[in-house]
PDB file of N, CA and C in Angstrom:
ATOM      1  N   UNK A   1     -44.864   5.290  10.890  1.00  0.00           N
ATOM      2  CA  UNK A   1     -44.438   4.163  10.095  1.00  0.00           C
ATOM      3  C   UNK A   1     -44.657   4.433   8.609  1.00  0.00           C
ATOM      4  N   UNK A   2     -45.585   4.666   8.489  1.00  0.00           N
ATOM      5  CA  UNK A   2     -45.787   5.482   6.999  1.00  0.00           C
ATOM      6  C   UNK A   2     -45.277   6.365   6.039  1.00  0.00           C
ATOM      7  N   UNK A   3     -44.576   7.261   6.924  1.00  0.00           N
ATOM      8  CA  UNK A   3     -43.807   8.281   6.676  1.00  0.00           C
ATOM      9  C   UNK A   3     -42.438   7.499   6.201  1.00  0.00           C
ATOM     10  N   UNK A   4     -41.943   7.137   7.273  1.00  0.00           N
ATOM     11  CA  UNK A   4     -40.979   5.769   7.184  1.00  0.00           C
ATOM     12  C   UNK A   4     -40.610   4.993   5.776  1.00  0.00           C
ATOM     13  N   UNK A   5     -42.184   4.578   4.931  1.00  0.00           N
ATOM     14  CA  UNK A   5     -42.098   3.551   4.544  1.00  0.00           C
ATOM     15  C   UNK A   5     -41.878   4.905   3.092  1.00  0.00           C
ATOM     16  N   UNK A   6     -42.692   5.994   3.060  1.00  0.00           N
ATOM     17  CA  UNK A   6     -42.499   6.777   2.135  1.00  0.00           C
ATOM     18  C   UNK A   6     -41.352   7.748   2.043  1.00  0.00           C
ATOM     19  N   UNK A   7     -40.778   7.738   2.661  1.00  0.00           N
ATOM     20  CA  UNK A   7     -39.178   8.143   2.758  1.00  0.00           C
ATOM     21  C   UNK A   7     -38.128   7.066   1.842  1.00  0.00           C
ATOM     22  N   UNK A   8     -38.300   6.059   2.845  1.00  0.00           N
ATOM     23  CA  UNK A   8     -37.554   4.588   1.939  1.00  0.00           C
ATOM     24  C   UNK A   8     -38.002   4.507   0.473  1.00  0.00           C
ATOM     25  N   UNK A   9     -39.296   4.791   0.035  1.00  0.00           N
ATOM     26  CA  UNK A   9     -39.319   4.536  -1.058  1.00  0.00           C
ATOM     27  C   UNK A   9     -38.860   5.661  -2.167  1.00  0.00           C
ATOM     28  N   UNK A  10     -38.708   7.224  -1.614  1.00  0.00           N
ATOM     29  CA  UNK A  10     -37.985   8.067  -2.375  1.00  0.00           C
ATOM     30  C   UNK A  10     -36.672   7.919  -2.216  1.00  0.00           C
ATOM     31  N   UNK A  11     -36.103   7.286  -1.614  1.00  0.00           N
ATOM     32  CA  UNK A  11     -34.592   7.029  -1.742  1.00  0.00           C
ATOM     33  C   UNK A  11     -34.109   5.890  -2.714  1.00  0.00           C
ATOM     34  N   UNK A  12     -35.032   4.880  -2.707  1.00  0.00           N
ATOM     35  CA  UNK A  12     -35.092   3.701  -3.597  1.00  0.00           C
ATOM     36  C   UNK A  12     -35.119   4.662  -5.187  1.00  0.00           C
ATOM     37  N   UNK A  13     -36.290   5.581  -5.310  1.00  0.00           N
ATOM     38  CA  UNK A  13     -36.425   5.599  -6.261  1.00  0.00           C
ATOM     39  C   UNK A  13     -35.395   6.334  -6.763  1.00  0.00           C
ATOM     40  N   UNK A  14     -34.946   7.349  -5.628  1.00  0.00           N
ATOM     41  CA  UNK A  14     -33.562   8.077  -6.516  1.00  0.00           C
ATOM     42  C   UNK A  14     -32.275   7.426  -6.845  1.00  0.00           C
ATOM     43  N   UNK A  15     -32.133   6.209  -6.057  1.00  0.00           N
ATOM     44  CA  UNK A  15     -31.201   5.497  -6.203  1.00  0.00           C
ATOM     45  C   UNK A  15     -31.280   5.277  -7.257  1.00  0.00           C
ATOM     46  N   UNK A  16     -32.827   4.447  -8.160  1.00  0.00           N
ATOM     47  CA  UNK A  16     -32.622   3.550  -9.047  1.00  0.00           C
ATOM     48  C   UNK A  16     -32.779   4.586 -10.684  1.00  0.00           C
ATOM     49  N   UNK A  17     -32.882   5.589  -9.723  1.00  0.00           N
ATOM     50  CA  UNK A  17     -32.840   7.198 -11.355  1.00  0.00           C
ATOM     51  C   UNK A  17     -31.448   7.590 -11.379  1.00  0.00           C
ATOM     52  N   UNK A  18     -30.708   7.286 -10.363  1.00  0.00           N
ATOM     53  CA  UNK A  18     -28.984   7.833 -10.580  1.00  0.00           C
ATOM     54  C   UNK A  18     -28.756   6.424 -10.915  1.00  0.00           C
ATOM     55  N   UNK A  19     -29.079   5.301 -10.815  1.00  0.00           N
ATOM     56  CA  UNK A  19     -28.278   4.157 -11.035  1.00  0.00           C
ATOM     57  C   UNK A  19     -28.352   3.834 -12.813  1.00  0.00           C
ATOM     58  N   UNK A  20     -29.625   3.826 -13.000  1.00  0.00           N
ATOM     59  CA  UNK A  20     -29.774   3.621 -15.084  1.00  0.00           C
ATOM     60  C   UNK A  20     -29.697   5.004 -15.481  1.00  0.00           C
ATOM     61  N   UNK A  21     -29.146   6.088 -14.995  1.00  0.00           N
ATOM     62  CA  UNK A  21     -27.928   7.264 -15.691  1.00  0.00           C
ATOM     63  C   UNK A  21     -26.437   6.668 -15.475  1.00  0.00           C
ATOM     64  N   UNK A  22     -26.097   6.685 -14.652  1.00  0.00           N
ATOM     65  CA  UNK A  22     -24.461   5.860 -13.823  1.00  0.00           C
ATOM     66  C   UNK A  22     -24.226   4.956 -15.209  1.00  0.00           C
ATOM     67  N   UNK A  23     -24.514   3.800 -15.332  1.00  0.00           N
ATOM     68  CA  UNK A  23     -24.226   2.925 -15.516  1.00  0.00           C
ATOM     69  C   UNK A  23     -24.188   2.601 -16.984  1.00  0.00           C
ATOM     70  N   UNK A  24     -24.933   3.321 -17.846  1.00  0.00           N
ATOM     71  CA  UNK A  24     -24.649   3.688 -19.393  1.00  0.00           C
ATOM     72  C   UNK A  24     -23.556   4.553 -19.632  1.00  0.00           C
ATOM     73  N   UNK A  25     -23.727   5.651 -18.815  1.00  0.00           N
ATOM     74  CA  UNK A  25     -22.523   6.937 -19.074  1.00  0.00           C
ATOM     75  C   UNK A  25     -21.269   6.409 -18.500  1.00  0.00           C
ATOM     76  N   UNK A  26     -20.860   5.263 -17.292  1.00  0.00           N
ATOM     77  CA  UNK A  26     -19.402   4.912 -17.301  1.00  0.00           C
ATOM     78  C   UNK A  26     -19.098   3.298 -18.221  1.00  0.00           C
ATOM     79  N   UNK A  27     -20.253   2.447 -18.790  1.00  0.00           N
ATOM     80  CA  UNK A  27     -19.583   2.133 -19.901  1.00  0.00           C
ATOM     81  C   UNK A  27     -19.293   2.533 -21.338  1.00  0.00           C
ATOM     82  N   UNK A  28     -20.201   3.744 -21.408  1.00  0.00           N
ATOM     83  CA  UNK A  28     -19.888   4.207 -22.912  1.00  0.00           C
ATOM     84  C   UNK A  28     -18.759   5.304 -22.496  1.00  0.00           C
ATOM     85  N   UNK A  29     -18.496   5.951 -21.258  1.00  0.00           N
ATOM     86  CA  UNK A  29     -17.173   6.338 -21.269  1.00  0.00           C
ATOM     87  C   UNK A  29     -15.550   5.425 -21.185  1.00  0.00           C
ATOM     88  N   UNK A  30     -16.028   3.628 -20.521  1.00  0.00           N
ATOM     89  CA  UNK A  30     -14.904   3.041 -20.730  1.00  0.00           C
ATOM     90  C   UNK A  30     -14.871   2.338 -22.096  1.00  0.00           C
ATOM     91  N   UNK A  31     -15.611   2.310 -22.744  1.00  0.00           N
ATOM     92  CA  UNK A  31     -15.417   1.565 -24.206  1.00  0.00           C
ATOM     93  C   UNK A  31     -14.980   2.903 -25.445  1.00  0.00           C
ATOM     94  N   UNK A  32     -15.284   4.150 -25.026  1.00  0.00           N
ATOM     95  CA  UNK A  32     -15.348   5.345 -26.240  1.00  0.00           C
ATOM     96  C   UNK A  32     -13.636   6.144 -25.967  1.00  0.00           C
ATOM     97  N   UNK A  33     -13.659   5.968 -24.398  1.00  0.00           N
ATOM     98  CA  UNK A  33     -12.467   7.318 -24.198  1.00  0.00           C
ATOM     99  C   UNK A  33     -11.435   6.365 -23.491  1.00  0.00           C
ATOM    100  N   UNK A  34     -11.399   5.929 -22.463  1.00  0.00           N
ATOM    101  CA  UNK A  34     -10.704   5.376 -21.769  1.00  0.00           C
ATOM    102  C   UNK A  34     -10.921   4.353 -20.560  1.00  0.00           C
ATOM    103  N   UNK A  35     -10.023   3.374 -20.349  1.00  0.00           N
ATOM    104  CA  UNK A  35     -10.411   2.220 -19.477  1.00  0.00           C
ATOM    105  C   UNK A  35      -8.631   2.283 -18.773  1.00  0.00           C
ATOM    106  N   UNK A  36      -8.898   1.466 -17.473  1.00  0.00           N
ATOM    107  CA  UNK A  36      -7.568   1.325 -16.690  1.00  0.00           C
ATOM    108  C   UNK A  36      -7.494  -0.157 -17.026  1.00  0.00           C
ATOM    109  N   UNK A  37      -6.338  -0.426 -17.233  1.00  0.00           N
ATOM    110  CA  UNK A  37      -5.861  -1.904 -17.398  1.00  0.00           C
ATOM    111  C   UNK A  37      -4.570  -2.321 -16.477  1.00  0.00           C
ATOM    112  N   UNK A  38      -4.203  -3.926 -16.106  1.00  0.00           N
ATOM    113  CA  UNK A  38      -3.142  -4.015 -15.230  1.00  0.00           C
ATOM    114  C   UNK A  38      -2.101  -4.578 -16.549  1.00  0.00           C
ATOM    115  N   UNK A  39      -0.976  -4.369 -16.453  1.00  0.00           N
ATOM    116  CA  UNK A  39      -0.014  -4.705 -17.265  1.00  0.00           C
ATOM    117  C   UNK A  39       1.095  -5.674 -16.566  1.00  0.00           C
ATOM    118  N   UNK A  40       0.882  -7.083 -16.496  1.00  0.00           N
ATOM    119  CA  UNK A  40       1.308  -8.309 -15.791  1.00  0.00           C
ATOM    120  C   UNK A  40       3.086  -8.948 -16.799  1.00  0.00           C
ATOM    121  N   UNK A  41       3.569  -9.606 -16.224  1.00  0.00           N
ATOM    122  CA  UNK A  41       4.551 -10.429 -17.112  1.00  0.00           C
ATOM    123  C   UNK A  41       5.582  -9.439 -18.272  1.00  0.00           C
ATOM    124  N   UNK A  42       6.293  -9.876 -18.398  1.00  0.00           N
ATOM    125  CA  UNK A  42       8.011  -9.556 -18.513  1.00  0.00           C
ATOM    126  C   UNK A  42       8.078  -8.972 -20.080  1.00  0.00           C
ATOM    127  N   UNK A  43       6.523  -9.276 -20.550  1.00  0.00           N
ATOM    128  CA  UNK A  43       6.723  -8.618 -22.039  1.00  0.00           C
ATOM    129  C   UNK A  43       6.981  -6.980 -22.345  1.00  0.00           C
ATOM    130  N   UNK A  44       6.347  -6.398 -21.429  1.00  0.00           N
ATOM    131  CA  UNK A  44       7.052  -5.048 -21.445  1.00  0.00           C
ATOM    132  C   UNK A  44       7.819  -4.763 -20.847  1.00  0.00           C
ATOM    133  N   UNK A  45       8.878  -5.255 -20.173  1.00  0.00           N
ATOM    134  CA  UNK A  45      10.463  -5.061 -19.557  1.00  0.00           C
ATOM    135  C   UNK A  45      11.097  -4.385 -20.161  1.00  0.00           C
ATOM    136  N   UNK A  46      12.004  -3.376 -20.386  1.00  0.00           N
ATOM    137  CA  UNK A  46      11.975  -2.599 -18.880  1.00  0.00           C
ATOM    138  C   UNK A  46      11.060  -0.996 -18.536  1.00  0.00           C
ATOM    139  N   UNK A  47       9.981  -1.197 -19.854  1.00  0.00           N
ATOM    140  CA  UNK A  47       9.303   0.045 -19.676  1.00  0.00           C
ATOM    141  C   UNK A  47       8.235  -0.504 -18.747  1.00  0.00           C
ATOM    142  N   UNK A  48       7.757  -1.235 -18.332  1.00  0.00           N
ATOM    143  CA  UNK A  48       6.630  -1.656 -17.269  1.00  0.00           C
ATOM    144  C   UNK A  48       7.035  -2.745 -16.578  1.00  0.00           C
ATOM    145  N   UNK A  49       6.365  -2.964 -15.204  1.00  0.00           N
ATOM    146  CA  UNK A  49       7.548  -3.921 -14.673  1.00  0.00           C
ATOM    147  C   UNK A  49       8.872  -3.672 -14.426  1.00  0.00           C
ATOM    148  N   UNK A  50       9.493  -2.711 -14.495  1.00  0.00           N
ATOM    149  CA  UNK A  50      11.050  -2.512 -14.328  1.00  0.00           C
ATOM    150  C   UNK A  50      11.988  -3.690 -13.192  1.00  0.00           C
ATOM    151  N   UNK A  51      13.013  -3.652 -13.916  1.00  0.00           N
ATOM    152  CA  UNK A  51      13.532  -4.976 -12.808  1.00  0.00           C
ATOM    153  C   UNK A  51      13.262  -6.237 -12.449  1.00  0.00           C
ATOM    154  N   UNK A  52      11.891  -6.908 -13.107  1.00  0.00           N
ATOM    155  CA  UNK A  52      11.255  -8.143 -12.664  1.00  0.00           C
ATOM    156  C   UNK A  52      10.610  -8.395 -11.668  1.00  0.00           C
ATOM    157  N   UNK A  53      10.023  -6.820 -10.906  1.00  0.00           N
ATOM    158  CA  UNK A  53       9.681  -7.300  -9.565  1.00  0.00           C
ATOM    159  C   UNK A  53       8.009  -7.955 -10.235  1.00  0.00           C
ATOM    160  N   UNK A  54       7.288  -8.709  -9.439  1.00  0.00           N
ATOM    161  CA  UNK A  54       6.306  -9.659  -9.834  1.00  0.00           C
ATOM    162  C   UNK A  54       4.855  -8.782  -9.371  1.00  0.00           C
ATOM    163  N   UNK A  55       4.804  -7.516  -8.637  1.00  0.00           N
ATOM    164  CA  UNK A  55       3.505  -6.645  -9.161  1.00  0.00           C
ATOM    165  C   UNK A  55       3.413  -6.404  -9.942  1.00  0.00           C
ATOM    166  N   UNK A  56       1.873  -5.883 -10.555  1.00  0.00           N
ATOM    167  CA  UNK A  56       1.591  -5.626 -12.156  1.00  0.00           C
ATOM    168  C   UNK A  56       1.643  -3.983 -11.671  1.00  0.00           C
ATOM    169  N   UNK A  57       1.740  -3.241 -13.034  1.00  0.00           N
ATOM    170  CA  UNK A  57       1.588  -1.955 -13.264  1.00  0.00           C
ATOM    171  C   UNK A  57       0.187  -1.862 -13.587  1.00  0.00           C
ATOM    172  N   UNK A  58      -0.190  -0.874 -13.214  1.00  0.00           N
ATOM    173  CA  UNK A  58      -1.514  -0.013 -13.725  1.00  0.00           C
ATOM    174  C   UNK A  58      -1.671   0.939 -14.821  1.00  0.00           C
ATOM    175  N   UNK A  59      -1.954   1.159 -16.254  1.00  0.00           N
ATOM    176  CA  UNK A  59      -1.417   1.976 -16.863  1.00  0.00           C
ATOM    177  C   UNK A  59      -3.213   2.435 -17.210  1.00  0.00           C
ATOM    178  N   UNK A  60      -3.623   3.606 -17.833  1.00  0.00           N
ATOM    179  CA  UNK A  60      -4.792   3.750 -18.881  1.00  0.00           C
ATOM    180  C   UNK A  60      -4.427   4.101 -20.205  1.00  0.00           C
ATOM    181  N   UNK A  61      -5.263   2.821 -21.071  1.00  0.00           N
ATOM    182  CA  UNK A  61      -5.569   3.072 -22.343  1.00  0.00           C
ATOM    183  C   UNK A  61      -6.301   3.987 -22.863  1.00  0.00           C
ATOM    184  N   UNK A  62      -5.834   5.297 -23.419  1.00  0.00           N
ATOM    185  CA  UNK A  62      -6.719   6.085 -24.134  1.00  0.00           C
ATOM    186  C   UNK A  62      -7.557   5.441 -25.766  1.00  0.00           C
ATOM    187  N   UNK A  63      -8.282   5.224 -25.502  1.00  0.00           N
ATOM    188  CA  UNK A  63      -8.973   5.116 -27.126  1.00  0.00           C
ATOM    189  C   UNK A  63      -9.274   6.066 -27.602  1.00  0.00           C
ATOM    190  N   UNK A  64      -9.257   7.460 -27.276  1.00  0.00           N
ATOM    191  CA  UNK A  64      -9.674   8.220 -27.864  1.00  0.00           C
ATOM    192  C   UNK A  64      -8.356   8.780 -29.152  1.00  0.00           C
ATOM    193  N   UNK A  65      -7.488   8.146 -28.786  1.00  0.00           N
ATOM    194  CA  UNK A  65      -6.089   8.590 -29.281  1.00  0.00           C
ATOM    195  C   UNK A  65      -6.368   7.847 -30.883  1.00  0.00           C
ATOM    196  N   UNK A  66      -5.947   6.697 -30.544  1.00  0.00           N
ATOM    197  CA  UNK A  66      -6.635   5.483 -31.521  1.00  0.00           C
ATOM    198  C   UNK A  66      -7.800   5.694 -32.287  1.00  0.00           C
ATOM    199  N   UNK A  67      -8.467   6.511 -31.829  1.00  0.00           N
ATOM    200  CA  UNK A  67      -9.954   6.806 -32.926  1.00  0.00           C
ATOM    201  C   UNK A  67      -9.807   7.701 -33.860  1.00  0.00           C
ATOM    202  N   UNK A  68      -8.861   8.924 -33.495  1.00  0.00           N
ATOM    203  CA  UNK A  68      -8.309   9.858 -34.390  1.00  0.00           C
ATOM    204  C   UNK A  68      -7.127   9.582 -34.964  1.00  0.00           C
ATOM    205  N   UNK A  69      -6.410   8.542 -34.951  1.00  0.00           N
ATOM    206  CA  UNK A  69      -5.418   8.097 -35.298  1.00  0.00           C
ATOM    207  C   UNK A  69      -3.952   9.232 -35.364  1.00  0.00           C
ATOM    208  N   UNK A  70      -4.000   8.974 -34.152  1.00  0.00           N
ATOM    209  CA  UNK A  70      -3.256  10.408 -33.284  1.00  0.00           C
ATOM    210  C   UNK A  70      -1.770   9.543 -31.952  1.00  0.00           C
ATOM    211  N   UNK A  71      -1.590   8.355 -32.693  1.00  0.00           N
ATOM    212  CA  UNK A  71      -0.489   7.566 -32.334  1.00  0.00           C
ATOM    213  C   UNK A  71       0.865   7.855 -32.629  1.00  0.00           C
ATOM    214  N   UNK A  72       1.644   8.271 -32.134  1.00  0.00           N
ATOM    215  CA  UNK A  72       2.873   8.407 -32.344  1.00  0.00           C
ATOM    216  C   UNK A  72       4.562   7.814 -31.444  1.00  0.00           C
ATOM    217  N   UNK A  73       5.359   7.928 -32.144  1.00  0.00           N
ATOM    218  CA  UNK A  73       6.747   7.244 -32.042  1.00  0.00           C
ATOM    219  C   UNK A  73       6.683   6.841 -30.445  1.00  0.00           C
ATOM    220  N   UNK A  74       7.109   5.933 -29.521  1.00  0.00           N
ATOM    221  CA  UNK A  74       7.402   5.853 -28.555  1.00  0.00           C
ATOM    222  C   UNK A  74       6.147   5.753 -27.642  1.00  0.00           C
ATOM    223  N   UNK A  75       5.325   5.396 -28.508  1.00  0.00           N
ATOM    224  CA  UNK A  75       3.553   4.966 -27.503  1.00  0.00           C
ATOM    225  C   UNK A  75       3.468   3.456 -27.466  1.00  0.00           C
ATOM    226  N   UNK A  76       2.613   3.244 -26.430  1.00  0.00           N
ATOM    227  CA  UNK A  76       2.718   1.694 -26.179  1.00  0.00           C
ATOM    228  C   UNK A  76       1.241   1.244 -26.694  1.00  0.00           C
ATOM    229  N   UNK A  77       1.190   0.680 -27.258  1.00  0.00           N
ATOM    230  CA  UNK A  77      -0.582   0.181 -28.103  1.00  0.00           C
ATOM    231  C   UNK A  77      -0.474  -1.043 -27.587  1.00  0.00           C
ATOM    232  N   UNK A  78      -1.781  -1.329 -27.059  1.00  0.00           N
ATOM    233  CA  UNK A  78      -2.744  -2.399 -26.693  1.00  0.00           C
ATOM    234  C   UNK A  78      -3.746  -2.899 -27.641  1.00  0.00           C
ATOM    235  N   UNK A  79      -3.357  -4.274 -27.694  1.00  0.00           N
ATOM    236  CA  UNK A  79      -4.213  -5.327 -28.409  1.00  0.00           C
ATOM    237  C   UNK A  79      -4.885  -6.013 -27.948  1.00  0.00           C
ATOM    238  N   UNK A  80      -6.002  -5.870 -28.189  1.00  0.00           N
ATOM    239  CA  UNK A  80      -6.606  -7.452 -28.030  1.00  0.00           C
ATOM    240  C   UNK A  80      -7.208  -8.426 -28.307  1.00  0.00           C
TER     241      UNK A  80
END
């Protein structure tokens, strides 16, 4: 039982040493480089949404593009 209870607790603990690494490094990678967003409603017709069907598209926003100011002709920029 002991063994048991000290097993469980090295798994806890590795959990909770990969979990506060995890969890800084994928929001400072979705706020710095890139995040997935859904792209809903008829405002981008006919480059997203094509046709009116009523699923959203899935597209990713690079920010990293935007930080170097590395935008060009025929890119779609997100506001918000």
């Amino acid at each position: 039982m002991a063994q048991a209870q000290g097993l469980a607790k090295k798994y806890m603990k590795a959990f909770f040493k990969g979990f506060f690494v995890a969890v800084p490094v994928t929001v400072t990678f979705l706020d710095r480089v890139a995040c997935v967003a859904r792209v809903e409603g008829a405002s981008m017709q006919p480059s997203l949404n094509p046709g009116g069907k009523k699923a959203s598209d899935v597209v990713l926003l690079n920010h990293w593009s935007i930080r170097n100011y590395d935008v060009q002709r025929g890119d779609i920029v997100s506001l918000v």
